[in-house]
N, C-alpha and C. Protein backbone atom coordinates (compact mmCIF):
# COMPACT_ATOMS: atom_id res chain seq x y z
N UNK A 1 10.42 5.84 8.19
CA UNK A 1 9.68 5.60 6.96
C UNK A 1 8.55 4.60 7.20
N UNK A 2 9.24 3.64 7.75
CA UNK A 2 8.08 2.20 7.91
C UNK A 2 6.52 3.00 9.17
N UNK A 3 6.60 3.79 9.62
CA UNK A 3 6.07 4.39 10.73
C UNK A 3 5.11 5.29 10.25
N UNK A 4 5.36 6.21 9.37
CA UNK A 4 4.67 7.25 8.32
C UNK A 4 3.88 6.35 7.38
N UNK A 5 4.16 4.96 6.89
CA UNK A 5 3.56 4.25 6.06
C UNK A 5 2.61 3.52 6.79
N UNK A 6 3.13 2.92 8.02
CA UNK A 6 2.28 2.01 8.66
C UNK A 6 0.57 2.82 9.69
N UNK A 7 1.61 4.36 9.60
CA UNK A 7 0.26 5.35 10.53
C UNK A 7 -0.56 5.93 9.23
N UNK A 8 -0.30 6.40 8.06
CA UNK A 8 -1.32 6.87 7.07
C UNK A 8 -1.72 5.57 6.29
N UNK A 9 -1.38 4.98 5.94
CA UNK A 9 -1.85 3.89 5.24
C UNK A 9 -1.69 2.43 6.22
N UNK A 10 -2.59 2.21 7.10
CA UNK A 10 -3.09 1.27 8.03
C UNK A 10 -3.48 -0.25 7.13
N UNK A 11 -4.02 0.31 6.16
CA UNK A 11 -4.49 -1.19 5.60
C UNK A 11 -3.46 -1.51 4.02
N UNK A 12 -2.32 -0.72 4.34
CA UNK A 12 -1.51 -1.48 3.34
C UNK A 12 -0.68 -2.16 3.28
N UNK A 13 -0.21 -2.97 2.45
CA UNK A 13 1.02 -4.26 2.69
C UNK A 13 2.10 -3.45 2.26
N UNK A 14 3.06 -3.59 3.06
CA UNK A 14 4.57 -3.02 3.03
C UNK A 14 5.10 -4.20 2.75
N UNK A 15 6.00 -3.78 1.40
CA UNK A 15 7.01 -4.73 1.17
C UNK A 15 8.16 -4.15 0.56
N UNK A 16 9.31 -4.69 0.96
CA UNK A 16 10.94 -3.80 1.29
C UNK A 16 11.50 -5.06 1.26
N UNK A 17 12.51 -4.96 -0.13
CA UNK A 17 13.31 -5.85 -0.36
C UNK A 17 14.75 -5.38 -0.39
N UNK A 18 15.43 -5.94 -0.64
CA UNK A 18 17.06 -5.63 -0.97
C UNK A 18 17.95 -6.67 -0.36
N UNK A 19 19.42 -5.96 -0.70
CA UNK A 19 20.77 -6.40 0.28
C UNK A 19 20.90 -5.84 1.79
N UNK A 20 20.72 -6.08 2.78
CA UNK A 20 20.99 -5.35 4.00
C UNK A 20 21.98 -6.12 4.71
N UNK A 21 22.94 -7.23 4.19
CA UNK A 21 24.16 -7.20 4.70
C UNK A 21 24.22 -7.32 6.21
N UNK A 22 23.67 -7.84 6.41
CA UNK A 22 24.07 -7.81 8.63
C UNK A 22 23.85 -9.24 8.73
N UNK A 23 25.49 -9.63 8.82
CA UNK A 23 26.18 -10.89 8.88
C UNK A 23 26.09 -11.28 10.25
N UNK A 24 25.90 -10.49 11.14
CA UNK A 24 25.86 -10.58 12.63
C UNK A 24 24.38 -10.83 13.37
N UNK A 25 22.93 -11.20 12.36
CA UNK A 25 22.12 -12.08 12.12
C UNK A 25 21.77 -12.48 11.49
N UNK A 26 20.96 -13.60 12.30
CA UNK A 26 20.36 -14.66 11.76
C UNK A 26 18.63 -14.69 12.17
N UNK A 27 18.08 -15.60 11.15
CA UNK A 27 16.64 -15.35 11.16
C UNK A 27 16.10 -16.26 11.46
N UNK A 28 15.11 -16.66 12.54
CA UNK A 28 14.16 -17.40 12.70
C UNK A 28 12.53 -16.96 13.24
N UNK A 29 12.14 -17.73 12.21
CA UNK A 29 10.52 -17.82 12.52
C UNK A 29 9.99 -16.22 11.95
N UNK A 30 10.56 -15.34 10.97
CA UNK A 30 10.24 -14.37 10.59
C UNK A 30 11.40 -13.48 11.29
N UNK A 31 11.75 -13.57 12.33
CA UNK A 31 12.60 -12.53 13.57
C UNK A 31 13.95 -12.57 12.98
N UNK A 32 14.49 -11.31 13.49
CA UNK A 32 15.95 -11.24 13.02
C UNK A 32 16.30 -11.72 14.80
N UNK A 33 17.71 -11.96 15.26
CA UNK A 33 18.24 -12.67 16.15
C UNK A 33 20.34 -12.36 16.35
N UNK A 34 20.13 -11.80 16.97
CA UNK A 34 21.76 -11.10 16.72
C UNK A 34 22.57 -12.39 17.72
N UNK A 35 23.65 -12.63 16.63
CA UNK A 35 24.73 -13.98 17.38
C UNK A 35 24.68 -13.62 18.77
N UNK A 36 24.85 -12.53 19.33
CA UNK A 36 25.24 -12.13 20.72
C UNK A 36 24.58 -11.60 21.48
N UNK A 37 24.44 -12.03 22.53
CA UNK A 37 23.05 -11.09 23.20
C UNK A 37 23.24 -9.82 23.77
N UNK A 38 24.54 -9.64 23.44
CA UNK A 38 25.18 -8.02 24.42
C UNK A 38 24.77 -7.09 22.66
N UNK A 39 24.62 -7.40 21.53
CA UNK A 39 24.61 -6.37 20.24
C UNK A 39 23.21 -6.50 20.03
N UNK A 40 22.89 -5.20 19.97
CA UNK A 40 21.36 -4.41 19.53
C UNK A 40 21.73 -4.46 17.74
N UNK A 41 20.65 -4.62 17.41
CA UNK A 41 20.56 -3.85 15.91
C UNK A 41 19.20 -3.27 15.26
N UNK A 42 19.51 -2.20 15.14
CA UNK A 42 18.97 -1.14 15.15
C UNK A 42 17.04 -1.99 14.44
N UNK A 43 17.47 -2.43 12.95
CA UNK A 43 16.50 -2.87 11.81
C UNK A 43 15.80 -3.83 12.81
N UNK A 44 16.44 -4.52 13.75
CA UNK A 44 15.52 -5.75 14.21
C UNK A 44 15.07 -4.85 15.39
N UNK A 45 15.04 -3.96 15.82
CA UNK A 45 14.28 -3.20 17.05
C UNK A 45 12.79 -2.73 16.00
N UNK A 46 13.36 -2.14 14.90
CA UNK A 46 12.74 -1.75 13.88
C UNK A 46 11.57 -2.79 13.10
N UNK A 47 11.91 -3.72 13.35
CA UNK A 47 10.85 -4.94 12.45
C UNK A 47 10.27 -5.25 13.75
N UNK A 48 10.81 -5.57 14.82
CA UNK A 48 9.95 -5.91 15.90
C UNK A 48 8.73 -5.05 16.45
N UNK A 49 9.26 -4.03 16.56
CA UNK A 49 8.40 -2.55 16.60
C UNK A 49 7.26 -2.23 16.07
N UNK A 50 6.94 -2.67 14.85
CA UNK A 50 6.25 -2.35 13.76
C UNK A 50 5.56 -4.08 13.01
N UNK A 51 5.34 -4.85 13.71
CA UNK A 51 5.23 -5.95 12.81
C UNK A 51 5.81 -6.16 11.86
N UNK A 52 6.43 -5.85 11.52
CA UNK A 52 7.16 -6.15 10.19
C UNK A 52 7.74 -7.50 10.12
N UNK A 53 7.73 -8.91 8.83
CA UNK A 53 8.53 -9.99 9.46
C UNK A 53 9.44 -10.31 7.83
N UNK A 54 10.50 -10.94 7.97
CA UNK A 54 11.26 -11.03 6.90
C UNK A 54 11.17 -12.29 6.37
N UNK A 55 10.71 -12.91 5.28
CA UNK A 55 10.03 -13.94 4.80
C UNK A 55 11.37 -14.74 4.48
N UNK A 56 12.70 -14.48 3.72
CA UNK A 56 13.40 -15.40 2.88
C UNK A 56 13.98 -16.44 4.29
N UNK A 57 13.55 -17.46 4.06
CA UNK A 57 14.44 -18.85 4.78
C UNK A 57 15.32 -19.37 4.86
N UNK A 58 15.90 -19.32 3.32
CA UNK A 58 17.55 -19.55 3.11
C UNK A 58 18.36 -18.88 2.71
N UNK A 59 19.94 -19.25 2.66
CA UNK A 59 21.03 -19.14 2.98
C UNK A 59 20.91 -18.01 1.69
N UNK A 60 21.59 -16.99 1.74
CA UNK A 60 21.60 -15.88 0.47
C UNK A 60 23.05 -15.80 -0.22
N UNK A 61 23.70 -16.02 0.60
CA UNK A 61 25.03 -15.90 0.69
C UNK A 61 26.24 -16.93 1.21
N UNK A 62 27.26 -17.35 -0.26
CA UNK A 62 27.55 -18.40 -0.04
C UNK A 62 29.03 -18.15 -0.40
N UNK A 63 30.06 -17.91 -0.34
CA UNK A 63 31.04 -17.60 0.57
C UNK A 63 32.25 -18.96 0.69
N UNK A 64 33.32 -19.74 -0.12
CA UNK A 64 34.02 -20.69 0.77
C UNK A 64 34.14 -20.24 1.95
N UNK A 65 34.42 -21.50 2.29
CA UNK A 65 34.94 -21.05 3.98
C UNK A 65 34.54 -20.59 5.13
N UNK A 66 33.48 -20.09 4.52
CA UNK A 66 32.57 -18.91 5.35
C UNK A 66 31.02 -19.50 5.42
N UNK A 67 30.38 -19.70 6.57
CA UNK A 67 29.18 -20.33 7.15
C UNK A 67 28.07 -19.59 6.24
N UNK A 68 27.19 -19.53 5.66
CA UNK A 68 26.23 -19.47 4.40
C UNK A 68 25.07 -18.21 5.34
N UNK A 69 25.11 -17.26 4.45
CA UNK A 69 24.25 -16.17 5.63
C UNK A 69 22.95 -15.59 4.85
N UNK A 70 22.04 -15.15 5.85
CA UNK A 70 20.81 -14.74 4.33
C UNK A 70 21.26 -13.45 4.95
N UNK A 71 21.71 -12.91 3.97
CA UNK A 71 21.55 -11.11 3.92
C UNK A 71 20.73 -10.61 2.78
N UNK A 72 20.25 -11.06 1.68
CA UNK A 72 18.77 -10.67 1.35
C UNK A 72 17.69 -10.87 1.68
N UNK A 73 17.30 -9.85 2.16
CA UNK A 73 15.76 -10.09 2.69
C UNK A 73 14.60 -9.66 2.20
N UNK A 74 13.58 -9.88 2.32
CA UNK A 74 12.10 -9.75 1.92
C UNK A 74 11.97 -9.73 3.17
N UNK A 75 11.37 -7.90 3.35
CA UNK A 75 10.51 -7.75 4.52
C UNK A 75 8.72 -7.06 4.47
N UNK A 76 8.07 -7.81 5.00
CA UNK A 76 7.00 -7.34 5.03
C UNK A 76 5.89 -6.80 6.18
N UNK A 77 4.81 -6.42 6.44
CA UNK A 77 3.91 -6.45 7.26
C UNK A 77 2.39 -7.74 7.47
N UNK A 78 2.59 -8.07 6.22
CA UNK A 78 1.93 -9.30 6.24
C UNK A 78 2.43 -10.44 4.92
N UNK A 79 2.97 -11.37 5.99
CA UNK A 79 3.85 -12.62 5.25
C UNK A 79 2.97 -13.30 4.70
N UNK A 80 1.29 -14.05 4.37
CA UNK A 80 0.71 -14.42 4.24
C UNK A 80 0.58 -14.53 2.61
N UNK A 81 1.04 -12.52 2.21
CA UNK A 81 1.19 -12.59 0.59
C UNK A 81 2.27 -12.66 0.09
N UNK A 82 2.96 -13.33 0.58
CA UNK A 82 4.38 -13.80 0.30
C UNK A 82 4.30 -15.56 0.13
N UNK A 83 3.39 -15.88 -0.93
CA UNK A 83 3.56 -17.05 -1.23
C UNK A 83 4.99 -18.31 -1.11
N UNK A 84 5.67 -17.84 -1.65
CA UNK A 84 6.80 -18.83 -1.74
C UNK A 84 8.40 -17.43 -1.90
N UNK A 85 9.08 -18.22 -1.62
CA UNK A 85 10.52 -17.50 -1.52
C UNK A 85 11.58 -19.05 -2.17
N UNK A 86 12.59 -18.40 -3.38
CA UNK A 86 13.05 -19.23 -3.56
C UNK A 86 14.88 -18.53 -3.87
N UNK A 87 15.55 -19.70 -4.21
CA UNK A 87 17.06 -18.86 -4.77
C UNK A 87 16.93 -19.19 -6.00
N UNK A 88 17.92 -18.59 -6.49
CA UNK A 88 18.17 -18.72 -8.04
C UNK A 88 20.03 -18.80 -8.21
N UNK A 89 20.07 -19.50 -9.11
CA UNK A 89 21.67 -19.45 -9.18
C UNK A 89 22.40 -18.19 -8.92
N UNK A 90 23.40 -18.25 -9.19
CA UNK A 90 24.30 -16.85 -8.68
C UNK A 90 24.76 -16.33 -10.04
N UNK A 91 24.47 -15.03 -10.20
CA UNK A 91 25.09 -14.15 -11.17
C UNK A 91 26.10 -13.86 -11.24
N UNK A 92 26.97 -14.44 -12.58
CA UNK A 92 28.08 -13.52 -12.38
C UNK A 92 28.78 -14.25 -11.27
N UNK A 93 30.09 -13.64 -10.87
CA UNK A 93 30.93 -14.35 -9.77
C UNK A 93 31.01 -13.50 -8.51
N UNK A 94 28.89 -13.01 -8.11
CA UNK A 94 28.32 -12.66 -7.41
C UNK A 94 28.52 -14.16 -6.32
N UNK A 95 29.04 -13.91 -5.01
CA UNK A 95 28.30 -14.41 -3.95
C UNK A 95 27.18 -13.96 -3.79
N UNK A 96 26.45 -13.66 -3.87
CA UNK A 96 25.04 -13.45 -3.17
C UNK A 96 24.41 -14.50 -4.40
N UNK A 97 23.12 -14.93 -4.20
CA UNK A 97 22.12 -15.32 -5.12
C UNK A 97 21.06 -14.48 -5.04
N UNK A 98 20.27 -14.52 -6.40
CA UNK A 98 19.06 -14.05 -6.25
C UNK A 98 18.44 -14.54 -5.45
N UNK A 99 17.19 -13.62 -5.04
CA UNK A 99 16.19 -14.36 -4.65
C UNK A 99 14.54 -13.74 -5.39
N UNK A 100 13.89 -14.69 -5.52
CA UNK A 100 12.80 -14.60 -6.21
C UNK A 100 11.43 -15.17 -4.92
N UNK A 101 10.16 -14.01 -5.21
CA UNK A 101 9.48 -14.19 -4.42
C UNK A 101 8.38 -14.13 -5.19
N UNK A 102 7.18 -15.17 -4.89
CA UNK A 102 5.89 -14.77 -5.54
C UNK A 102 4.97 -14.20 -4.43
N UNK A 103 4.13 -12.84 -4.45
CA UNK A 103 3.26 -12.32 -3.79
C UNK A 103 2.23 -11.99 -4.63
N UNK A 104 1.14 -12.41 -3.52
CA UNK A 104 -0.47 -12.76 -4.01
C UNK A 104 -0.89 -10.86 -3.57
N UNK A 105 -1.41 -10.57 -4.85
CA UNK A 105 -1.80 -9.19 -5.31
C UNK A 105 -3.34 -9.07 -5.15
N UNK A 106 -3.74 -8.84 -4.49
CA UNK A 106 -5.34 -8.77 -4.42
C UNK A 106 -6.07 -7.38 -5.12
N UNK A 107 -6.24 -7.34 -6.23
CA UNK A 107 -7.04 -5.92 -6.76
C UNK A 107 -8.27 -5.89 -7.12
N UNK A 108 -8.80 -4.90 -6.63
CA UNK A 108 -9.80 -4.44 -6.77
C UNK A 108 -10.38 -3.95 -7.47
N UNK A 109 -11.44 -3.72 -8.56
CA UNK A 109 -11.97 -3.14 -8.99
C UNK A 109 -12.16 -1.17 -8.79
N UNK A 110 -11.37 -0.36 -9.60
CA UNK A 110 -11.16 0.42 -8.60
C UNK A 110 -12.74 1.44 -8.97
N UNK A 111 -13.21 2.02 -7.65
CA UNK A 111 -14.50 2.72 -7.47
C UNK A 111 -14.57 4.22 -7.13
N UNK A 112 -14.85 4.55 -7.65
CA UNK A 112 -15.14 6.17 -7.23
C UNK A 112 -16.74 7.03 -6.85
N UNK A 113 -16.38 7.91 -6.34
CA UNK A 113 -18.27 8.60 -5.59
C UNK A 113 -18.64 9.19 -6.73
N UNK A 114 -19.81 9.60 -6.90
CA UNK A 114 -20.36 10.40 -7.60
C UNK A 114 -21.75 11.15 -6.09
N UNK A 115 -21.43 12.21 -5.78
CA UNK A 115 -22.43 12.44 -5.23
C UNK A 115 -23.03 13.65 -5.79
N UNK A 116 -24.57 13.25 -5.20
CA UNK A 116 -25.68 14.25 -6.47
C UNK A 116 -26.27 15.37 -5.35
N UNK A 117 -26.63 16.32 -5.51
CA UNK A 117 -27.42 17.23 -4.12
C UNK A 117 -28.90 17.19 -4.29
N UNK A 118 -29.12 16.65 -3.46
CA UNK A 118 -30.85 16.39 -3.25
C UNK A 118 -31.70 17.58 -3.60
N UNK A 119 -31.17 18.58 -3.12
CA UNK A 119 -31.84 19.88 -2.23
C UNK A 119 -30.96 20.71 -1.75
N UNK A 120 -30.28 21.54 -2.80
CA UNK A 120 -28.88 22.08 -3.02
C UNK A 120 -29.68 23.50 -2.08
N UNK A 121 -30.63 24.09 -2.16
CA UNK A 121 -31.06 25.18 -1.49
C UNK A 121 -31.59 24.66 -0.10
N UNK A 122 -31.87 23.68 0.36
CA UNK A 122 -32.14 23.54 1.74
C UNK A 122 -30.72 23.01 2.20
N UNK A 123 -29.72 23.15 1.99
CA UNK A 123 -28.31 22.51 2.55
C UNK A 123 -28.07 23.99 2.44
N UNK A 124 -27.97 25.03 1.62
CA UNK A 124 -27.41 26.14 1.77
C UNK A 124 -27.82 26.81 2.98
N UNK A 125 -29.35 26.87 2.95
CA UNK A 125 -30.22 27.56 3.98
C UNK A 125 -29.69 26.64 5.40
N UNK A 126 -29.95 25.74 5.56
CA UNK A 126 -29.00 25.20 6.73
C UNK A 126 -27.94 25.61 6.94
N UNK A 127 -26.82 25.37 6.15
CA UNK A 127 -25.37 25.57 6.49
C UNK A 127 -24.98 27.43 7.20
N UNK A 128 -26.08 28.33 6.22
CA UNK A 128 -26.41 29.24 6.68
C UNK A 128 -26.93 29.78 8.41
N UNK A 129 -27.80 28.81 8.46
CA UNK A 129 -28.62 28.77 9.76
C UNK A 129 -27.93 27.76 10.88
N UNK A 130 -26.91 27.51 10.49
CA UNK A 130 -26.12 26.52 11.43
C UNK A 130 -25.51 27.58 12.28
N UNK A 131 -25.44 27.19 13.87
CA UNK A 131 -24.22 27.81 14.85
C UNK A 131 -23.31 27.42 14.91
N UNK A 132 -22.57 28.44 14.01
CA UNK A 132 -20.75 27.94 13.72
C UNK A 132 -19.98 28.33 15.08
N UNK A 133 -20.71 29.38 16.32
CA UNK A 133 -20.22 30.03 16.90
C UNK A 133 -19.75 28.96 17.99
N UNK A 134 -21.19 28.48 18.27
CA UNK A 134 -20.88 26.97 19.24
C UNK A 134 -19.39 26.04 19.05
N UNK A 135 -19.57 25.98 18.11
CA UNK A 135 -18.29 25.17 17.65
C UNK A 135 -16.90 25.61 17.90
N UNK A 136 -16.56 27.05 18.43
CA UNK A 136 -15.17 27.52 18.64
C UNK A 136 -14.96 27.67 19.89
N UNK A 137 -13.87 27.35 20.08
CA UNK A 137 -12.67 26.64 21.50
C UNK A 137 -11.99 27.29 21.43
N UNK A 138 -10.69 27.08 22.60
CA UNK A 138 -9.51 27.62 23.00
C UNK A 138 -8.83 26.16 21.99
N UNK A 139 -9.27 25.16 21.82
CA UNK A 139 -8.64 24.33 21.34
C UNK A 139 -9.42 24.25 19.51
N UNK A 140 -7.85 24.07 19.51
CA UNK A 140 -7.85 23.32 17.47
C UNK A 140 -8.65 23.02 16.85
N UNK A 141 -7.91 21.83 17.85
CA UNK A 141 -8.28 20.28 17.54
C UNK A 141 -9.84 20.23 17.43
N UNK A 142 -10.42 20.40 18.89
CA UNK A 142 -11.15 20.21 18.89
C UNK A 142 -12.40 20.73 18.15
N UNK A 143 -12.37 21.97 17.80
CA UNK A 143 -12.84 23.63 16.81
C UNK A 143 -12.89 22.86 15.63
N UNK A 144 -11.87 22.29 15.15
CA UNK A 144 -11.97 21.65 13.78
C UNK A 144 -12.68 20.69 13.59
N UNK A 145 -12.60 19.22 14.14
CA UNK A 145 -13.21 18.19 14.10
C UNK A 145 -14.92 18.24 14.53
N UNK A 146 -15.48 19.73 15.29
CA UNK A 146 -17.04 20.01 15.48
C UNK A 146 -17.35 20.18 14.16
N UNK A 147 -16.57 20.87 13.40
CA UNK A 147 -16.76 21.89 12.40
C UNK A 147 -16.83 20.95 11.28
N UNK A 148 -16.24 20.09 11.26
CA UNK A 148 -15.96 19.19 10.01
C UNK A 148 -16.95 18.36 10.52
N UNK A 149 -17.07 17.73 11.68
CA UNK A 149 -18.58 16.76 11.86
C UNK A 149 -19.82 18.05 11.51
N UNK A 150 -20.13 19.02 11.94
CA UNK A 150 -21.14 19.19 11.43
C UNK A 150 -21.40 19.76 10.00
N UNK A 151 -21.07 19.96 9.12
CA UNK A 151 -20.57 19.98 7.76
C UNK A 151 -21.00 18.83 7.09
N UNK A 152 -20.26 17.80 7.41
CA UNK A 152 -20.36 16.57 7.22
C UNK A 152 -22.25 15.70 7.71
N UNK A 153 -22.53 16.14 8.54
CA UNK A 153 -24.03 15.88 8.60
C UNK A 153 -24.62 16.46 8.06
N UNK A 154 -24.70 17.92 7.91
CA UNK A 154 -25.70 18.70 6.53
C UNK A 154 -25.33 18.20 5.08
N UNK A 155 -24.25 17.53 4.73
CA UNK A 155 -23.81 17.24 3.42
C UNK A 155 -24.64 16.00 3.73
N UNK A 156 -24.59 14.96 4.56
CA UNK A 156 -24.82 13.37 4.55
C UNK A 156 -26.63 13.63 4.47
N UNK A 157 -27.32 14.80 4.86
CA UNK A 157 -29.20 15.02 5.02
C UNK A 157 -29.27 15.15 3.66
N UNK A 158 -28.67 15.89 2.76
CA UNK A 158 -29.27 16.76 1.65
C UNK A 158 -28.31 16.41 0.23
N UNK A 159 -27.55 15.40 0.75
CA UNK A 159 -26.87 14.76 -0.90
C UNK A 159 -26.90 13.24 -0.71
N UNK A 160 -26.67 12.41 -1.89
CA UNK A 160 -26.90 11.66 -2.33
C UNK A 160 -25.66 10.78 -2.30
N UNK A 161 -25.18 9.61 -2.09
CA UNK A 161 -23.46 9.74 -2.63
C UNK A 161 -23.78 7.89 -3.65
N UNK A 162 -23.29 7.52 -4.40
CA UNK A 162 -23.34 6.48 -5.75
C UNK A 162 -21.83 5.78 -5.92
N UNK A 163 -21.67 4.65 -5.94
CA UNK A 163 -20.48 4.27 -5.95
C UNK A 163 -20.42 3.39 -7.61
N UNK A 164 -19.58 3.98 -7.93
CA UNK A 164 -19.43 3.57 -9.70
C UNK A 164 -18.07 2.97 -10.36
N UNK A 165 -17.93 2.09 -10.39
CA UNK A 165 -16.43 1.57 -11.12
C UNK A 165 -16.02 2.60 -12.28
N UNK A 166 -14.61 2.56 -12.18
CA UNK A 166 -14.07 3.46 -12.84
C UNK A 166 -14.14 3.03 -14.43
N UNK A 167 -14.74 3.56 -15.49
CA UNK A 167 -14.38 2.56 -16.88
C UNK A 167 -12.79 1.90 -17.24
N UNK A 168 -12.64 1.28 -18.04
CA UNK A 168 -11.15 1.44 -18.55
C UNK A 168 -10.70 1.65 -19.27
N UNK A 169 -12.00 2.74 -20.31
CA UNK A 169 -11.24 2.74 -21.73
C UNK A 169 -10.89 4.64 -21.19
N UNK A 170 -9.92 5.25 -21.96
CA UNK A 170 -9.89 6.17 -22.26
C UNK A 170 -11.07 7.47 -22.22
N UNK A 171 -11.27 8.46 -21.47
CA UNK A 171 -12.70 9.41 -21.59
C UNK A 171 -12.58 9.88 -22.99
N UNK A 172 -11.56 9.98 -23.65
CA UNK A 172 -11.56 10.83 -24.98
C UNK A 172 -11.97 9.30 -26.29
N UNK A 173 -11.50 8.50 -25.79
CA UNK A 173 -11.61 7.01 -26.72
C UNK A 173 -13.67 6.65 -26.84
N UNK A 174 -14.29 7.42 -27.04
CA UNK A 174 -15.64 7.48 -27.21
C UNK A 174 -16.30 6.05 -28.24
N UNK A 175 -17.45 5.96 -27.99
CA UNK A 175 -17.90 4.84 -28.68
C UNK A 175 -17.81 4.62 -30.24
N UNK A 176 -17.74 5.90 -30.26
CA UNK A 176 -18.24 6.56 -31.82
C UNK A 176 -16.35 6.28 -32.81
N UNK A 177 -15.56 6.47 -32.39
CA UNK A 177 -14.43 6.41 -32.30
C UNK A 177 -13.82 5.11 -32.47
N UNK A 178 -14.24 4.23 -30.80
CA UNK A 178 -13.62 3.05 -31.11
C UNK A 178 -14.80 1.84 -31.95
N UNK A 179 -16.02 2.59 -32.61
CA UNK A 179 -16.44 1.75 -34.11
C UNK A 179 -15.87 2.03 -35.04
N UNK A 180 -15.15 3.35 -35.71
CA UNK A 180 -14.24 3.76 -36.43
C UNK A 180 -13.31 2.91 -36.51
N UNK A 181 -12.36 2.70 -35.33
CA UNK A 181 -11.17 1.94 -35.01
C UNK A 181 -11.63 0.66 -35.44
N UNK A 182 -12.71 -0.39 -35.02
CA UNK A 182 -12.96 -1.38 -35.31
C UNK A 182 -13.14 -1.65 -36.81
N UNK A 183 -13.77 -0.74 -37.45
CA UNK A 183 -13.66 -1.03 -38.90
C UNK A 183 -12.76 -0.82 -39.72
N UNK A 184 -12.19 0.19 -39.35
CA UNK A 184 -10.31 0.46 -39.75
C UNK A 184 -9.84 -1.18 -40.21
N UNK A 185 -9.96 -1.22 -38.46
CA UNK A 185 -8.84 -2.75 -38.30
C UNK A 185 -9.74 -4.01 -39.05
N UNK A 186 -11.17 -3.78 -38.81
CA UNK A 186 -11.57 -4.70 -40.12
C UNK A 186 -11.30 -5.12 -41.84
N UNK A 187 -11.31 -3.77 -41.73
CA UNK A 187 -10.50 -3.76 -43.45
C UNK A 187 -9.86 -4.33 -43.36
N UNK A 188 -8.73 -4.07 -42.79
CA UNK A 188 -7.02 -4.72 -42.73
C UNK A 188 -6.91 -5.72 -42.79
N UNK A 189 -7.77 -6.17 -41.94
CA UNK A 189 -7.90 -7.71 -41.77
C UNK A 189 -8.51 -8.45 -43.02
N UNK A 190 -9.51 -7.70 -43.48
CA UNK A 190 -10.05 -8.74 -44.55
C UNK A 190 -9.33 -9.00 -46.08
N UNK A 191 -8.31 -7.40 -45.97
CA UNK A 191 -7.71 -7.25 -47.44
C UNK A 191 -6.77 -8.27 -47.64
């Protein structure tokens, strides 16, 4: 899973919380660390593998008798938006405690293309007059990616492309509409 996320989506923060219970480590400096050096475990081949690092510091799990273990974890790919990690009392006559994490959310304004065609009949007449023939192989791969680069250059000569924030009201919620709405709620207010 972490592998499919980390190869299509390259620039996103993975974050994977829960109980994962493996009493047989312990964590330092982000790293999981198995008591014994003869036992593999599987998740810490897995976080090592992949950058991945597990943010919570303390003890999760508290137990008489029994040495205090973090088996909740907060795991991520970048610890940086993992502001603070804290416990919270224990629920219930839960050994485990919560744990509560604040992560710094960075959003964006979200943007979309609008592209316009310059010269919708000289891109046709090109794409027309293009040698598609050149472009085919014994290989795929390679057949495809000519084909899609040159495509992609007659589109990039003869269109336009505009980058526009998305609105946030509603497309059907029209201007005309929400002055309606405003005077509605004016009345109301004044009666």
């Amino acid at each position: 899973m972490t592998q499919f996320i980390l190869c299509n989506f390259p620039k996103a923060t993975l974050l994977m919380t829960g109980d994962f219970n493996l009493s047989s480590v312990f964590w330092m400096d982000g790293q999981g660390v198995t008591r014994s050096s003869l036992e593999q475990n599987p998740l810490i081949q897995v976080l090592a593998g992949n950058f991945l690092y597990q943010t919570v510091t303390v003890p999760t799990s508290l137990r008489p008798g029994q040495n205090s273990l973090t088996l909740d974890l907060v795991i991520t790919n970048d610890p940086e938006k993992v502001i603070g990690t804290q416990n919270l009392s224990p629920i219930g006559s839960s050994d485990h405690m919560p744990v509560l994490s604040s992560i710094q959310l960075n959003s964006k304004p979200s943007k979309y293309t609008k592209q316009s065609f310059d010269n919708y009949k000289m891109m046709v007449k090109e794409l027309i007059d293009a040698n598609l023939e050149i472009l085919i192989s014994d290989d795929v791969e390679a057949s495809w990616l000519s084909l899609k680069n040159t495509l992609l250059e007659i589109l990039a000569k003869h269109t336009s492309v505009t980058w526009k924030k998305k609105s946030k009201t509603l497309p059907f919620f029209t201007p005309k509409i929400k002055k309606l709405c405003n005077r509605k709620f004016w009345e109301k207010f004044v009666k």
